[in-house]
Protein backbone atom coordinates (compact mmCIF):
# COMPACT_ATOMS: atom_id res chain seq x y z
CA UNK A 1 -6.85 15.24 -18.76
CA UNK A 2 -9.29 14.60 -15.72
CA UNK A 3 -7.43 14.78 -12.47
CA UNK A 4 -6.81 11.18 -11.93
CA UNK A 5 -4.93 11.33 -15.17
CA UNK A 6 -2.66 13.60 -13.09
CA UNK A 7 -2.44 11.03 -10.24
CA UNK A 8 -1.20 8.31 -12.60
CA UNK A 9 1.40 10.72 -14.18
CA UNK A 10 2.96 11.46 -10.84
CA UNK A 11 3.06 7.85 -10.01
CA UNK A 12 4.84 7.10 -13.64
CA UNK A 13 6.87 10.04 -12.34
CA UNK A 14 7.89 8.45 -9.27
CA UNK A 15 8.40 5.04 -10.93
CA UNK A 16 10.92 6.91 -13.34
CA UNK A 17 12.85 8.52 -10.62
CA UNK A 18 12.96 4.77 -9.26
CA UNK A 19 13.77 3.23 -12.32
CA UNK A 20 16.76 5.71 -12.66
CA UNK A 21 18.34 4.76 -9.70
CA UNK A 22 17.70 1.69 -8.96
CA UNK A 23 16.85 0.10 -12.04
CA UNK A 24 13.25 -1.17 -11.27
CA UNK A 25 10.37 0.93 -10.72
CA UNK A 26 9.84 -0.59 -7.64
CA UNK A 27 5.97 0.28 -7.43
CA UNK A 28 4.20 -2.40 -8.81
CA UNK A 29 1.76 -2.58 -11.21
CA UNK A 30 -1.98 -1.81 -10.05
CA UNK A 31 -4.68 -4.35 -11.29
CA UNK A 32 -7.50 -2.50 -9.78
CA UNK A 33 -9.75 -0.42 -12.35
CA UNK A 34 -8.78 2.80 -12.93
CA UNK A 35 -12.01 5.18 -11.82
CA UNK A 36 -13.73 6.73 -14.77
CA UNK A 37 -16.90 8.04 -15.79
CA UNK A 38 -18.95 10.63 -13.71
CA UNK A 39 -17.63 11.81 -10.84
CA UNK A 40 -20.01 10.03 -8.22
CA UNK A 41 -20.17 8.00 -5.57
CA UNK A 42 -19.08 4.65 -7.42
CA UNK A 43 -16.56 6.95 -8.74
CA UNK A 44 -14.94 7.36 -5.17
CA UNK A 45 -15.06 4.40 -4.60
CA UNK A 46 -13.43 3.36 -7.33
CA UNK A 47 -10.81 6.13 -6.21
CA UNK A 48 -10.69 4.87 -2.65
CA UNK A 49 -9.73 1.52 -3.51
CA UNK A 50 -7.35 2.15 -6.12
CA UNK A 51 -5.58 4.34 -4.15
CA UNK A 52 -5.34 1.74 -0.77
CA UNK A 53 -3.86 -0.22 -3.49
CA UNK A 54 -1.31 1.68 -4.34
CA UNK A 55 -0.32 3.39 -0.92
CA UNK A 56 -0.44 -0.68 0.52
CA UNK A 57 -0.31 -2.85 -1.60
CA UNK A 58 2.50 -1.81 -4.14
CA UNK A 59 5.70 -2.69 -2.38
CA UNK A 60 7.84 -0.78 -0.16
CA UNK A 61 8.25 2.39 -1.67
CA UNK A 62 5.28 4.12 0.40
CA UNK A 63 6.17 2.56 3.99
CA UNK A 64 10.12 3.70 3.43
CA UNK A 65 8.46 7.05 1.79
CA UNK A 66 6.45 7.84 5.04
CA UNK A 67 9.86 7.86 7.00
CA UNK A 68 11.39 9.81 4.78
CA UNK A 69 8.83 12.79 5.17
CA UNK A 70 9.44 12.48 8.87
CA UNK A 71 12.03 15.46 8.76
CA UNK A 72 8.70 18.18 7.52
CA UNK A 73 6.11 17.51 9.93
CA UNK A 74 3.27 19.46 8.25
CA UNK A 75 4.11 17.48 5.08
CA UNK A 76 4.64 13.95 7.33
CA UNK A 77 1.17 15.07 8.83
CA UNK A 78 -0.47 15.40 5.54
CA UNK A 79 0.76 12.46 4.23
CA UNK A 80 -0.11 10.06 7.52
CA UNK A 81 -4.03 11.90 7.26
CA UNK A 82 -4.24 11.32 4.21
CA UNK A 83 -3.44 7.74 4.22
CA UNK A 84 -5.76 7.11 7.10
CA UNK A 85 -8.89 8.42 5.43
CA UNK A 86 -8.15 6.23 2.62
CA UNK A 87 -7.81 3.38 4.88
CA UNK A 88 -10.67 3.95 7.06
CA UNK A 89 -12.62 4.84 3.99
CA UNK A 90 -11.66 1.56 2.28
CA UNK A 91 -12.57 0.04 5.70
CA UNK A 92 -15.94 1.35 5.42
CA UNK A 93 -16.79 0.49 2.16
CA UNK A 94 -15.46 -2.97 2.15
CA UNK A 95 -16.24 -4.21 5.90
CA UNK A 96 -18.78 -4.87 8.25
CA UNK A 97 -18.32 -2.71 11.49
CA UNK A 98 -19.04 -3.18 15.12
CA UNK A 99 -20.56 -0.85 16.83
CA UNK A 100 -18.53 -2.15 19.78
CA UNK A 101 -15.45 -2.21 18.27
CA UNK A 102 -13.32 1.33 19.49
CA UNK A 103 -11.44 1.34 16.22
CA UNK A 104 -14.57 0.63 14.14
CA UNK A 105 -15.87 3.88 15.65
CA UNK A 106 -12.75 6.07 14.81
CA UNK A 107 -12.98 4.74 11.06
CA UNK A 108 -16.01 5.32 10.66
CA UNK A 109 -16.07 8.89 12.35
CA UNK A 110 -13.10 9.79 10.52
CA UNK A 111 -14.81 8.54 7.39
CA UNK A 112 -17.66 10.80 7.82
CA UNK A 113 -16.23 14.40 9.17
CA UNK A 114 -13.89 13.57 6.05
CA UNK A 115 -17.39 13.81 3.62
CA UNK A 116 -18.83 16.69 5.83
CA UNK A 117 -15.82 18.59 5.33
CA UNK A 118 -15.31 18.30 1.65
CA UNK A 119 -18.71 16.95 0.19
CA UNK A 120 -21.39 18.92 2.71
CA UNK A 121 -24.90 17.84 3.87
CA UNK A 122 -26.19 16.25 1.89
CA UNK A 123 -23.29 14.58 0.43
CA UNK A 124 -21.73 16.12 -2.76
CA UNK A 125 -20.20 13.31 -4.50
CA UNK A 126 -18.20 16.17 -7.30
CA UNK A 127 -16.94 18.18 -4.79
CA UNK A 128 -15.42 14.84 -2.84
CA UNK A 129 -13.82 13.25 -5.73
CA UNK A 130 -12.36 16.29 -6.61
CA UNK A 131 -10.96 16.81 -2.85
CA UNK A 132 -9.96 13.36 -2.96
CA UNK A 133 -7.99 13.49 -5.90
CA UNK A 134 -6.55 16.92 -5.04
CA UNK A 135 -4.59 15.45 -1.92
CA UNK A 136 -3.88 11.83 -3.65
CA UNK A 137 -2.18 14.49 -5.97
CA UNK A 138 -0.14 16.44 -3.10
CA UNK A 139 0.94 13.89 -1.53
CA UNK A 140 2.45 12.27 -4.23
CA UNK A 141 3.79 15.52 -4.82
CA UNK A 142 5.71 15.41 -1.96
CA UNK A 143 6.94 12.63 -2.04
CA UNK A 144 8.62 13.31 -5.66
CA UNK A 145 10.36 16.25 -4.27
CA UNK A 146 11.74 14.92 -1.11
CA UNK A 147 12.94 12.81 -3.51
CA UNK A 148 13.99 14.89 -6.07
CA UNK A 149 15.79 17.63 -3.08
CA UNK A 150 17.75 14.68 -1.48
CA UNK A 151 19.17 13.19 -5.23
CA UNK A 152 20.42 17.02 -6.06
CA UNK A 153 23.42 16.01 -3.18
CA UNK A 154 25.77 13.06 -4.59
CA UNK A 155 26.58 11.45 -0.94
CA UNK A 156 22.93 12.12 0.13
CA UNK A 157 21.65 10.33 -3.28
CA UNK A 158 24.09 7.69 -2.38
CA UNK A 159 22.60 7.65 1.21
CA UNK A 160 19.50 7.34 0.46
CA UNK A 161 19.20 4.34 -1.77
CA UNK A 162 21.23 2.50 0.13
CA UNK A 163 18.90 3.06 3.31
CA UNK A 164 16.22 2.49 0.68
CA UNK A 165 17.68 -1.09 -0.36
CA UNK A 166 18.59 -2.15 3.07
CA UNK A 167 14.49 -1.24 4.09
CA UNK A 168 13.37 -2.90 1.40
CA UNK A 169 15.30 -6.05 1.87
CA UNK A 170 14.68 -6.56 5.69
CA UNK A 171 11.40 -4.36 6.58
CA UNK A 172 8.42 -6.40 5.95
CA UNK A 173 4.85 -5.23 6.91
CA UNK A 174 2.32 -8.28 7.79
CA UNK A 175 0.39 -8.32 4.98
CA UNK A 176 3.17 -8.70 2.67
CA UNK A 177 3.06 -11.94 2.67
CA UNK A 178 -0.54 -12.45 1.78
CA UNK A 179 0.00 -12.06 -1.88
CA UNK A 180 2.59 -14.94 -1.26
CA UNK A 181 0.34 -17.26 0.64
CA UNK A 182 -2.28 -16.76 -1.77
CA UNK A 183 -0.40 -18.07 -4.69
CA UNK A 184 1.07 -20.91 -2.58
CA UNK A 185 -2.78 -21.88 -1.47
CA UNK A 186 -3.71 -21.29 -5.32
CA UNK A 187 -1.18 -23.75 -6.56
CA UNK A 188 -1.96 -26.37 -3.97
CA UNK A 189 -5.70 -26.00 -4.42
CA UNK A 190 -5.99 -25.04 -0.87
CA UNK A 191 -9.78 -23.00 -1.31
CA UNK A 192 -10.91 -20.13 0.85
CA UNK A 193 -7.74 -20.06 3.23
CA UNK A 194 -8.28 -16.99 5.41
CA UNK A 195 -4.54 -15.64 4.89
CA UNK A 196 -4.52 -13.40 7.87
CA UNK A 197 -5.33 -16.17 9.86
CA UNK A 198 -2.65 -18.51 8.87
CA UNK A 199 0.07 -15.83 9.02
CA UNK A 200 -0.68 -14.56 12.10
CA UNK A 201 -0.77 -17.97 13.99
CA UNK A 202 2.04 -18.76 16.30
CA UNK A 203 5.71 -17.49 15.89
CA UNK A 204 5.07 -17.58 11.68
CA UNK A 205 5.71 -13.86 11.03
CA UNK A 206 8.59 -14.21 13.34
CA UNK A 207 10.26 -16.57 11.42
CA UNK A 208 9.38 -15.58 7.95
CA UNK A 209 11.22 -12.15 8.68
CA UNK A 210 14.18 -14.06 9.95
CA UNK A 211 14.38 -15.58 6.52
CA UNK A 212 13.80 -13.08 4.57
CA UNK A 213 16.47 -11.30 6.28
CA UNK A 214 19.38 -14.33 5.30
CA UNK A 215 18.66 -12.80 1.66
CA UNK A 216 21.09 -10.02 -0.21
CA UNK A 217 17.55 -8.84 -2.28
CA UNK A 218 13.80 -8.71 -1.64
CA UNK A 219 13.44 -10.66 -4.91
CA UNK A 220 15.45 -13.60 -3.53
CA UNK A 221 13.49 -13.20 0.17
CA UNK A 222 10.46 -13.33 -1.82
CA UNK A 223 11.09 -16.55 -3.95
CA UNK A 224 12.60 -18.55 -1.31
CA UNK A 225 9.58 -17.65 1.22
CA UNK A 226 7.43 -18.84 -1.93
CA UNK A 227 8.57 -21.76 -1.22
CA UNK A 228 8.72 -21.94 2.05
CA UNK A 229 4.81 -20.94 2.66
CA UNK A 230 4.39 -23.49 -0.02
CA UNK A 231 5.85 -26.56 2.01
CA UNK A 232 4.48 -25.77 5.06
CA UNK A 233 1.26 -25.37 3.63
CA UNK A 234 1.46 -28.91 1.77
CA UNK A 235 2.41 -30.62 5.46
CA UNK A 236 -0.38 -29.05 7.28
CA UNK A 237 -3.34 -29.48 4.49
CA UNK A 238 -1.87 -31.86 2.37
CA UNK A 239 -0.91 -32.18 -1.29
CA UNK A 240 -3.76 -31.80 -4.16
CA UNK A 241 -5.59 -34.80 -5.46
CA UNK A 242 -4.15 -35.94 -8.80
């Protein structure tokens, strides 16, 4: 098995340890391509993206995982480098840059000492998949047995998914509610709606976590912000054209 057959099993691993005490596996399923095929360039990529995916864009496991590595600092470290090169690398890849732009400039630096370091000059794509997937595969690590130590200790297991449940049910990052605005936009026939946009104008993010907050579950946040988005989206662009 290539090494980002060992990255999915630790995320299957983590899912388990979810599903065993909570009853869901509470990281969501991925539709990005898995990377395959020669380890090149396109191949990390491939890896970059799936992994801002799944450190982002997967629910709140990873943000409530990040506090929870607080107590190690050289493991909290490793974990908040890590998922800064993948976000400035994603950055890169995907975006256009300003020169101007002070954060532009740290992505982008950070982006390339990151290749230096691990691929050399000129750039050797082997060595920096390989790299890549070697701390994907640590940090994931780490996260298991955090985990893993803290469940060993009945009250602390106890603790810990309650903390987890109440952070999951009231903490919501900014972009979580793209994915929701998206489908609401979708259903209306609302085309090219620039999401961040929309969320981010006026007091909405304000509000939205207010709601979310009335709800006992994420799940019921999440469907009755659905709607929500949905019928404020139909007053300010209209219904669709039978």
């Amino acid at each position: 098995m290539d090494g980002f057959g060992r990255i999915l099993d630790k995320v299957t691993d983590l899912r388990g340890l979810c599903k065993k005490h909570t009853g869901d596996d509470e990281i969501r399923p991925i539709s990005v391509a898995v990377p395959k095929g020669l380890l090149d360039e396109l191949y990390f990529r491939k890896t970059v993206s799936w992994l801002y995916v799944l450190l982002n864009e997967t629910g709140p496991f990873f943000r409530f995982s990040a506090k929870l590595l607080r107590s190690d600092q050289q493991v909290s470290e490793r974990f908040k480098n890590f998922k800064f090169f993948v976000e400035c690398a994603r950055t890169v890849h995907a975006h256009n840059l300003s020169k101007d732009s002070p954060s532009d400039t740290r992505r982008q630096r950070n982006h390339d000492i990151w290749l230096i370091e691990n691929g050399g000059e000129p750039v050797d794509w082997v060595k920096c998949c390989k790299s890549l997937i070697v701390e994907a595969e640590a940090v994931l690590q780490d996260i298991l047995s955090r985990f893993c130590a803290i469940c060993e200790i009945e009250f602390d297991r106890v603790e810990l998914w309650r903390e987890y449940a109440d952070d999951k049910r009231t903490h919501w990052e900014a972009h979580e509610f793209d994915p929701i605005i998206e489908k609401a936009a979708s259903d209306l026939k609302i085309e090219q709606l620039n999401c961040v946009l929309f969320r981010n104008e006026g007091k909405r993010l304000e509000q939205w976590r207010k709601y979310a907050a009335m709800f006992d579950s994420r799940t019921a946040a999440e469907t009755a912000l659905e709607r929500v988005v949905r019928e404020e989206l139909a007053r300010i662009f209209g219904m669709p054209q039978i």
